[in-house]
PDB file of N, CA and C in Angstrom:
ATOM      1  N   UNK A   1       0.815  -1.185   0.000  1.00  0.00           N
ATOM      2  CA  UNK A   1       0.000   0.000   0.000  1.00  0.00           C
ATOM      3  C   UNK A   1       0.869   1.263   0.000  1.00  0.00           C
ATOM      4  N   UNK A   2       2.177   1.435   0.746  1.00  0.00           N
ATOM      5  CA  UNK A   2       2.475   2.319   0.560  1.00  0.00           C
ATOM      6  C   UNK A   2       3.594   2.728  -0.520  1.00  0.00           C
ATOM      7  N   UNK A   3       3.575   1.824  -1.485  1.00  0.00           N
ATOM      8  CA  UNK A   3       4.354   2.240  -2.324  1.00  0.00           C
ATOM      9  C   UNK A   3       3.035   2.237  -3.989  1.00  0.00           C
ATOM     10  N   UNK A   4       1.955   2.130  -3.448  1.00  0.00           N
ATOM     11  CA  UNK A   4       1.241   2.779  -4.055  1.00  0.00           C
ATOM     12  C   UNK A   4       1.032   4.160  -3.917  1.00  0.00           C
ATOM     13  N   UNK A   5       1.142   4.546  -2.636  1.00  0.00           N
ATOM     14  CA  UNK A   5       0.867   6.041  -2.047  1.00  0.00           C
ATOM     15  C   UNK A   5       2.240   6.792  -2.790  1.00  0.00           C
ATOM     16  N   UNK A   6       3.133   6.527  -2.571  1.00  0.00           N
ATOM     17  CA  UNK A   6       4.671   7.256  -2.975  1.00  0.00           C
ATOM     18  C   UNK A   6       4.250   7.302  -4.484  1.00  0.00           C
ATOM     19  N   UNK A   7       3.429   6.198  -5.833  1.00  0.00           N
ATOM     20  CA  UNK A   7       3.544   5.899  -7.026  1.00  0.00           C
ATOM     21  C   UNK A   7       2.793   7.418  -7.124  1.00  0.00           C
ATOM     22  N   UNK A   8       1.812   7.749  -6.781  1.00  0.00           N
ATOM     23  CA  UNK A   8       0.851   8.566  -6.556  1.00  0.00           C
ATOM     24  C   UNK A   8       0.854  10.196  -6.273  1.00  0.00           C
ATOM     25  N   UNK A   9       1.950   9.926  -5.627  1.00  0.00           N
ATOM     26  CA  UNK A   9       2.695  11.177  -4.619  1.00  0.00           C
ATOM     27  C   UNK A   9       3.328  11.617  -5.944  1.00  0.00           C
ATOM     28  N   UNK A  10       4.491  10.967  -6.669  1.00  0.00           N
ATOM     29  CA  UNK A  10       5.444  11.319  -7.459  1.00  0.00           C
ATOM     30  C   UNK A  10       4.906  11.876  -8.741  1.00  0.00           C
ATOM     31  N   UNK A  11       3.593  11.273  -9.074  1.00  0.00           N
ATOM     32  CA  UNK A  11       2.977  11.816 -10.018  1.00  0.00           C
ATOM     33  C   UNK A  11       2.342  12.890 -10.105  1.00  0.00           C
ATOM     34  N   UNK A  12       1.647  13.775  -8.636  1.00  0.00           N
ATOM     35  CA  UNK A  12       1.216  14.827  -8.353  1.00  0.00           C
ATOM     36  C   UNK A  12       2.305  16.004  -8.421  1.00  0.00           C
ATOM     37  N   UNK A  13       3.763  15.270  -7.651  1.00  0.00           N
ATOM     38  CA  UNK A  13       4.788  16.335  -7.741  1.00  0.00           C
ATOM     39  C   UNK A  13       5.291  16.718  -9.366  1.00  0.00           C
ATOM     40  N   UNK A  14       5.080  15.481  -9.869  1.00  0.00           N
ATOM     41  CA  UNK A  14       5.675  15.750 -11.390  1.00  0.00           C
ATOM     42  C   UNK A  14       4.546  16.958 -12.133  1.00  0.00           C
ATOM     43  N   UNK A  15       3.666  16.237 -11.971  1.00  0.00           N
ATOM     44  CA  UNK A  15       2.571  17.350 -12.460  1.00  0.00           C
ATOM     45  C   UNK A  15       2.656  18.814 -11.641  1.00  0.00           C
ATOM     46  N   UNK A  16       2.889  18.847 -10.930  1.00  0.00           N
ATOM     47  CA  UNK A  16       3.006  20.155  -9.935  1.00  0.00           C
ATOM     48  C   UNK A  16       4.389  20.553 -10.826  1.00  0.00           C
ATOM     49  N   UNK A  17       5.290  20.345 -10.684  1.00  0.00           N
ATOM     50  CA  UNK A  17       6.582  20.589 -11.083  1.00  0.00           C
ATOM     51  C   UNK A  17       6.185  21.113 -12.808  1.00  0.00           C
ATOM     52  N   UNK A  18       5.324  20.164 -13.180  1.00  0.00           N
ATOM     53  CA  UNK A  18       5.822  20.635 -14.786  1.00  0.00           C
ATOM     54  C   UNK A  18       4.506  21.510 -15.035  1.00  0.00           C
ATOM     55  N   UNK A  19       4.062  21.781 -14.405  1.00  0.00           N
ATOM     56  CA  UNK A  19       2.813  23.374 -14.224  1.00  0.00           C
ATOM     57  C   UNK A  19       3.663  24.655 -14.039  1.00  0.00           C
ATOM     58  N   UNK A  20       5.036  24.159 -13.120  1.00  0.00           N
ATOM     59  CA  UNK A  20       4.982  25.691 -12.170  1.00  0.00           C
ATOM     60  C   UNK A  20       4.346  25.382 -11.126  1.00  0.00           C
ATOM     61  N   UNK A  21       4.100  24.869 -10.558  1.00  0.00           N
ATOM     62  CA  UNK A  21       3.344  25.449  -9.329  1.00  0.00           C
ATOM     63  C   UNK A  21       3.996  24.762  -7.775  1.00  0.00           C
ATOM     64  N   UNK A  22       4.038  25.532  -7.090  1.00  0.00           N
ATOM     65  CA  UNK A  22       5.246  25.189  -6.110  1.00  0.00           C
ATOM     66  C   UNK A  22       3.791  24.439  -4.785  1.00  0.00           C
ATOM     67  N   UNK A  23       4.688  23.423  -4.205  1.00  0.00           N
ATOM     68  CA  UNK A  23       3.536  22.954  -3.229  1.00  0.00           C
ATOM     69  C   UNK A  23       4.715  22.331  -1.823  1.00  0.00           C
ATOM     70  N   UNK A  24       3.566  22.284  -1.112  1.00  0.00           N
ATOM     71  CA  UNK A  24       4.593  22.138   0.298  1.00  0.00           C
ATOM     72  C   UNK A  24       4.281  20.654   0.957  1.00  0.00           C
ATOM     73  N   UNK A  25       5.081  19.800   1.386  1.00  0.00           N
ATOM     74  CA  UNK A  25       4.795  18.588   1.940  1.00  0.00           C
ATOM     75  C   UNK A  25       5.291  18.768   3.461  1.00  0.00           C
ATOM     76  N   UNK A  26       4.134  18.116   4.035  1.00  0.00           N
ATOM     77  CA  UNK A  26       4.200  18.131   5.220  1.00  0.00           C
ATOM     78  C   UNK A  26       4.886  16.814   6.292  1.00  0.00           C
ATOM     79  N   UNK A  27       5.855  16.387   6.493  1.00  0.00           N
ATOM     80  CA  UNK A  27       6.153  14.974   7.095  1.00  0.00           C
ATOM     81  C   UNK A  27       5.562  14.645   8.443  1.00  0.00           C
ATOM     82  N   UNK A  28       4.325  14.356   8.580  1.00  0.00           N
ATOM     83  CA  UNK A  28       4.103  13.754   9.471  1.00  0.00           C
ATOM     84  C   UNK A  28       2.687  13.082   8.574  1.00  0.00           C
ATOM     85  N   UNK A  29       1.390  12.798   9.731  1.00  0.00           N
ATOM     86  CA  UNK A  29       0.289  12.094   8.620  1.00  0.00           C
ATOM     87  C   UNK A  29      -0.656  12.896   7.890  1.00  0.00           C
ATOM     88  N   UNK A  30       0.174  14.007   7.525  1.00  0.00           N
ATOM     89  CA  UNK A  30      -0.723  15.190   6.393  1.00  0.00           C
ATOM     90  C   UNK A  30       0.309  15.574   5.681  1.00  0.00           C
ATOM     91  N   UNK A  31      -0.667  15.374   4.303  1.00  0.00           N
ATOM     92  CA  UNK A  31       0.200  16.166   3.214  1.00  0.00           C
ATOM     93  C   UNK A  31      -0.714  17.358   2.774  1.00  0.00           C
ATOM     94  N   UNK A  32       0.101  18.582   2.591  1.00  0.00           N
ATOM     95  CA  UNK A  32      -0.421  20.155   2.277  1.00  0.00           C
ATOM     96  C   UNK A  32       0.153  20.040   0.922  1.00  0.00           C
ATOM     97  N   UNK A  33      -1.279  20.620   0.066  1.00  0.00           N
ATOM     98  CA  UNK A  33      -0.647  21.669  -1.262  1.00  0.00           C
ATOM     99  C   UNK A  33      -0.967  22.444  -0.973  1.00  0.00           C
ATOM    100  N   UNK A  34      -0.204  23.239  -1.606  1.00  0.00           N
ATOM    101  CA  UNK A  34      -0.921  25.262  -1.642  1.00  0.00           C
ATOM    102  C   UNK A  34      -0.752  25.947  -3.008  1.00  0.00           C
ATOM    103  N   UNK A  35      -1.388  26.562  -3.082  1.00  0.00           N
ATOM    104  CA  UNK A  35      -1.519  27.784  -4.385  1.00  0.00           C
ATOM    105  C   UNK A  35      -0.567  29.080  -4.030  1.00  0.00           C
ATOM    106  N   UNK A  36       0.301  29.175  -4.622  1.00  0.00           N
ATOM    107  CA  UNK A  36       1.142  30.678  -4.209  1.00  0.00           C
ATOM    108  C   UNK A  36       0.816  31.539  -4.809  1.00  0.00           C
ATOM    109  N   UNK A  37       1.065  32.845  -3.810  1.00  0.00           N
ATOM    110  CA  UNK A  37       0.289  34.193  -4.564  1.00  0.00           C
ATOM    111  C   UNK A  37       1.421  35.258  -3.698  1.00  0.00           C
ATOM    112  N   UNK A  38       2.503  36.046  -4.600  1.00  0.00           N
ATOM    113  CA  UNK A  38       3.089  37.035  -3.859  1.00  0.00           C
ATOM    114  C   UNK A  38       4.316  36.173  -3.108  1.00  0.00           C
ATOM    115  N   UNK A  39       4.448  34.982  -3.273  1.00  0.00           N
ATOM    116  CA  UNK A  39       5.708  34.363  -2.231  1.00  0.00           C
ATOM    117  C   UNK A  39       5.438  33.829  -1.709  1.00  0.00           C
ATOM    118  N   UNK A  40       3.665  34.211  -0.951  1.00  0.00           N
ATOM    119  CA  UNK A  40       3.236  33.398   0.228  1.00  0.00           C
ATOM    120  C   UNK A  40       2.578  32.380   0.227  1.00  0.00           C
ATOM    121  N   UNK A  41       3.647  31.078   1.166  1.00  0.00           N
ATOM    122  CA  UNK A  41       2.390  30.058   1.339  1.00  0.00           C
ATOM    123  C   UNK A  41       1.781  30.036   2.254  1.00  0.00           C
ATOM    124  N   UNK A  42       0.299  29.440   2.292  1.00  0.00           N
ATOM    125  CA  UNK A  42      -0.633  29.598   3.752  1.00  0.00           C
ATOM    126  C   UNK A  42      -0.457  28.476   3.865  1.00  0.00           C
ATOM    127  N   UNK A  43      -0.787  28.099   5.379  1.00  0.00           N
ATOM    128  CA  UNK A  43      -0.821  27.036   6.146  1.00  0.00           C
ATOM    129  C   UNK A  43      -2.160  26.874   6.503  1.00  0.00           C
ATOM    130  N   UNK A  44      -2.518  25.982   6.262  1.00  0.00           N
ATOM    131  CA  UNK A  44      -3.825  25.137   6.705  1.00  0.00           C
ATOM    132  C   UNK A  44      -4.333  23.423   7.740  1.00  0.00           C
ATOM    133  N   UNK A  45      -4.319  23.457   8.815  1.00  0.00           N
ATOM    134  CA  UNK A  45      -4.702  22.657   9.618  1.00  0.00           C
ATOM    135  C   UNK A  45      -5.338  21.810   9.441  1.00  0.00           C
ATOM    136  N   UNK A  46      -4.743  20.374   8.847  1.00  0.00           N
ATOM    137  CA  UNK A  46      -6.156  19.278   8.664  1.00  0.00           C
ATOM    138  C   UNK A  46      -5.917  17.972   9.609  1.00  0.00           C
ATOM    139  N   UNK A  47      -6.455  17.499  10.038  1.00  0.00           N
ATOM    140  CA  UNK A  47      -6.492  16.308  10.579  1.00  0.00           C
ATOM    141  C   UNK A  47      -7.150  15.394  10.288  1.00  0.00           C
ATOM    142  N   UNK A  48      -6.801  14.711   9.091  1.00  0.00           N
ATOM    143  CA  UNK A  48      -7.625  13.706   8.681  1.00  0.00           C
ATOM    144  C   UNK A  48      -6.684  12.297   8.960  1.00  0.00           C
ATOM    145  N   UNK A  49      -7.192  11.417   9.405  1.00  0.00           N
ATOM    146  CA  UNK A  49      -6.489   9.918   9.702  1.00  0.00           C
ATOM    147  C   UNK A  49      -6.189   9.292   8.757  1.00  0.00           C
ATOM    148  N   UNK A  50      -6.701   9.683   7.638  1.00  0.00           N
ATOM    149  CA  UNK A  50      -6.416   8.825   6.368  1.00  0.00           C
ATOM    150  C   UNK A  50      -5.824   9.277   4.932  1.00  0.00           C
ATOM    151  N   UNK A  51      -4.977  10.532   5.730  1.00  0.00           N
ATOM    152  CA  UNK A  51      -4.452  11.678   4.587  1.00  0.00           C
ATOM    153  C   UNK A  51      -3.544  10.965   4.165  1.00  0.00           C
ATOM    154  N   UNK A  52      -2.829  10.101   4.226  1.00  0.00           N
ATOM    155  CA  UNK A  52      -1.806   9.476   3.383  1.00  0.00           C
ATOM    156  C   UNK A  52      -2.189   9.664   1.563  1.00  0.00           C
ATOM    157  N   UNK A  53      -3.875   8.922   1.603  1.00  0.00           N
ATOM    158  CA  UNK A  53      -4.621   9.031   0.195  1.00  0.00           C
ATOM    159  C   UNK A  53      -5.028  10.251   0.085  1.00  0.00           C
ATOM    160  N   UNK A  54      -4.696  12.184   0.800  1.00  0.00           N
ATOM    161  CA  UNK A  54      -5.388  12.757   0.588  1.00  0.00           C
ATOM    162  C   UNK A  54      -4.721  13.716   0.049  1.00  0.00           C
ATOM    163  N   UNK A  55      -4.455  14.902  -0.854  1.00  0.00           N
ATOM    164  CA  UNK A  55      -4.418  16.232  -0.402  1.00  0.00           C
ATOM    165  C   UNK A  55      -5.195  17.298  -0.067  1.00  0.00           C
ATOM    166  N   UNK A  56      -4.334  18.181   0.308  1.00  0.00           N
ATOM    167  CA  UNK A  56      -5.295  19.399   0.400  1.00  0.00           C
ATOM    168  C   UNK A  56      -4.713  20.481  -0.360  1.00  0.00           C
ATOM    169  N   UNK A  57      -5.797  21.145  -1.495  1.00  0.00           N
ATOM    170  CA  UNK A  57      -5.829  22.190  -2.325  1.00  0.00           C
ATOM    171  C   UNK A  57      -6.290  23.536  -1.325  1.00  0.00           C
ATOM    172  N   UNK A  58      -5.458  24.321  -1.607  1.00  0.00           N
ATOM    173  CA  UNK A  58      -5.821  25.750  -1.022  1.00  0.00           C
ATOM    174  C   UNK A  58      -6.109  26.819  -2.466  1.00  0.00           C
ATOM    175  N   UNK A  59      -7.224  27.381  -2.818  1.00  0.00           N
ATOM    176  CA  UNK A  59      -7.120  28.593  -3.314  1.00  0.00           C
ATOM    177  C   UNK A  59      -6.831  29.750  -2.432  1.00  0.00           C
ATOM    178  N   UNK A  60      -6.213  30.537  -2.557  1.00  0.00           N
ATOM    179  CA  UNK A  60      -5.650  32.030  -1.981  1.00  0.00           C
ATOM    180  C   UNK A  60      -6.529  32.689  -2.366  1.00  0.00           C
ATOM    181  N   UNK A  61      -6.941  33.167  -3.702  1.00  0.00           N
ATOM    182  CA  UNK A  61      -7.849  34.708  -4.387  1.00  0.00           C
ATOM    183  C   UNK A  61      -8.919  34.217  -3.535  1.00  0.00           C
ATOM    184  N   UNK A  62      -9.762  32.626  -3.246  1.00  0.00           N
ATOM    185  CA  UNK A  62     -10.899  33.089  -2.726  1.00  0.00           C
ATOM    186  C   UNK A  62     -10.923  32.401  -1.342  1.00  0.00           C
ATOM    187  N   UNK A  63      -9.805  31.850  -0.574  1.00  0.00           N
ATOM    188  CA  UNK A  63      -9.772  31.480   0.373  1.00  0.00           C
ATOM    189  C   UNK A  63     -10.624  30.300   0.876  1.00  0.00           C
ATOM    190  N   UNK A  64     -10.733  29.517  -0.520  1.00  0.00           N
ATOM    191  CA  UNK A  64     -11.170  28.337  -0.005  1.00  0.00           C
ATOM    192  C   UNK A  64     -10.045  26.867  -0.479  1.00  0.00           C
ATOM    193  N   UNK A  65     -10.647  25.577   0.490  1.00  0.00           N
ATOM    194  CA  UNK A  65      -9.768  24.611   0.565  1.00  0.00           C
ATOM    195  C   UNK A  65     -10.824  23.370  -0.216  1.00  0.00           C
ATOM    196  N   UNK A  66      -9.807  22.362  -0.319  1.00  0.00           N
ATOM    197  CA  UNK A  66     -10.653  21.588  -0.992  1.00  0.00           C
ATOM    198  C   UNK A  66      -9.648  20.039  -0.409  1.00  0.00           C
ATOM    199  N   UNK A  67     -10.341  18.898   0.251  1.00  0.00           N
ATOM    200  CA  UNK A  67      -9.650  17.782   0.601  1.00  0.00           C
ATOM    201  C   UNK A  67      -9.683  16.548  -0.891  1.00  0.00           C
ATOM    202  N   UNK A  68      -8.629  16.404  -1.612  1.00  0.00           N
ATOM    203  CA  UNK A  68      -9.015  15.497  -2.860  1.00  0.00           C
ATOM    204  C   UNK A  68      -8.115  14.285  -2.649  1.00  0.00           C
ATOM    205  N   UNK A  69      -8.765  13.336  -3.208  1.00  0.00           N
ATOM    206  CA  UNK A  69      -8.592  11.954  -3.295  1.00  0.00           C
ATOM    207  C   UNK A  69      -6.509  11.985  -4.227  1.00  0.00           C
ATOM    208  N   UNK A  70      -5.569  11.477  -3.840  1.00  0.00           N
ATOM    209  CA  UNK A  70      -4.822  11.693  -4.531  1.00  0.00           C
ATOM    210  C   UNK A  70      -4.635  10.922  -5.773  1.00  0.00           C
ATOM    211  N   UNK A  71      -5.427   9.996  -5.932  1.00  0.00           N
ATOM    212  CA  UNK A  71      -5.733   9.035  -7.005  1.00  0.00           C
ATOM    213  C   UNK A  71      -6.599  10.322  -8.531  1.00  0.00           C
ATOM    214  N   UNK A  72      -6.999  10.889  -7.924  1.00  0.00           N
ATOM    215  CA  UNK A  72      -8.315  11.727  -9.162  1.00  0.00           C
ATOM    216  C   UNK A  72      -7.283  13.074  -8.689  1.00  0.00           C
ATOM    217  N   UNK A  73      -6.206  13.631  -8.380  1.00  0.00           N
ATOM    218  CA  UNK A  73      -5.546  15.026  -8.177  1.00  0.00           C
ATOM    219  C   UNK A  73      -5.474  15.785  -9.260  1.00  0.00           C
ATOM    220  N   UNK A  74      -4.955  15.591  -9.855  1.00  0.00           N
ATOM    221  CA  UNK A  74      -4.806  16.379 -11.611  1.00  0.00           C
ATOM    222  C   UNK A  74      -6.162  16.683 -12.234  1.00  0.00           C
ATOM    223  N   UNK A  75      -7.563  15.970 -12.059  1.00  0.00           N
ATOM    224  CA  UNK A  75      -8.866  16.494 -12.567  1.00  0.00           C
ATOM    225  C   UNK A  75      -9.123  17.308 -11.489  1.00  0.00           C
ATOM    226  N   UNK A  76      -9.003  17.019 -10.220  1.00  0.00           N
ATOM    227  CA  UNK A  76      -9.568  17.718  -8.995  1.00  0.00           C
ATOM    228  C   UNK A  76      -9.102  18.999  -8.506  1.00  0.00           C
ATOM    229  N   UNK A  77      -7.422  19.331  -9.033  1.00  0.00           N
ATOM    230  CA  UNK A  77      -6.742  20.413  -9.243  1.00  0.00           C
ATOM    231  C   UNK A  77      -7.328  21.233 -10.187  1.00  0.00           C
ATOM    232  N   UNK A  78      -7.680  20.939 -11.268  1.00  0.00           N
ATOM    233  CA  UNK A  78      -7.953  21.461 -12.782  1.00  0.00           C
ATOM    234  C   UNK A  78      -9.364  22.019 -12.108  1.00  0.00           C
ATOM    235  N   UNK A  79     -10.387  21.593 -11.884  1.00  0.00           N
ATOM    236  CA  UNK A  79     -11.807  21.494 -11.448  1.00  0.00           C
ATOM    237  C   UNK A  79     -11.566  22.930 -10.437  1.00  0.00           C
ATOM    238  N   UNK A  80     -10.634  22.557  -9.061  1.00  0.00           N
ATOM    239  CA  UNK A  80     -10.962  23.687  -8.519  1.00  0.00           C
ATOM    240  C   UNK A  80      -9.879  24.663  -8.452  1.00  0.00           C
ATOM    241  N   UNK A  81      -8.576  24.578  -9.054  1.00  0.00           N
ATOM    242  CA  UNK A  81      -7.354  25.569  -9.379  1.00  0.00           C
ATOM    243  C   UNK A  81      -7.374  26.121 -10.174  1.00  0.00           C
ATOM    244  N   UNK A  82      -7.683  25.876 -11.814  1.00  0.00           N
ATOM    245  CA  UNK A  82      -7.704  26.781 -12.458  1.00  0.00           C
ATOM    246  C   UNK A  82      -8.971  27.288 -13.099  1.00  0.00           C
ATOM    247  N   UNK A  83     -10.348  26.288 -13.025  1.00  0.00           N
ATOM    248  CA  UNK A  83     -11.447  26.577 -13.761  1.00  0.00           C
ATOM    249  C   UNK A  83     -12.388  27.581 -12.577  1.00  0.00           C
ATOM    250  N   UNK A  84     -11.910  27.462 -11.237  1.00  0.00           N
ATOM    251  CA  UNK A  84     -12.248  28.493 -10.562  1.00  0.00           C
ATOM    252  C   UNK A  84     -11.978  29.702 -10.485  1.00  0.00           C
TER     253      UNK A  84
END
């Protein structure tokens, strides 16, 4: 299982990476993305038990978050990062 999670992971960073878009990993049992705006990244508090399979999307312009499956990330990014 968890080298499904890492298969998963590497593919979000690649896609992150070949966007541009800078994202922050968290080492403990949450992983953070963020949207940068100006330099700044925000920090956002989640506690979910089962974030290994999760991220979390932050928009900045409207200050909302979004918890996505990391399996569906790249439609779920698209859906609420840029078509928002």
């Amino acid at each position: 299982m968890v080298d499904d999670v890492n298969y998963y992971r590497s593919l979000i960073y690649d896609y992150l990476s070949d966007i541009h878009q800078p994202y922050l990993i968290k080492h403990d049992d949450t992983t953070f993305f963020y949207k940068q705006k100006n330099g700044e990244l925000r920090q956002i508090q989640n506690n979910n038990s089962n974030s290994f399979w999760w991220a979390l999307l932050y928009n900045h312009e409207n200050r909302k978050y979004r918890i996505v499956d990391l399996i569906d990330f790249k439609e779920e990014y698209e859906k609420f990062m840029i078509n928002n």
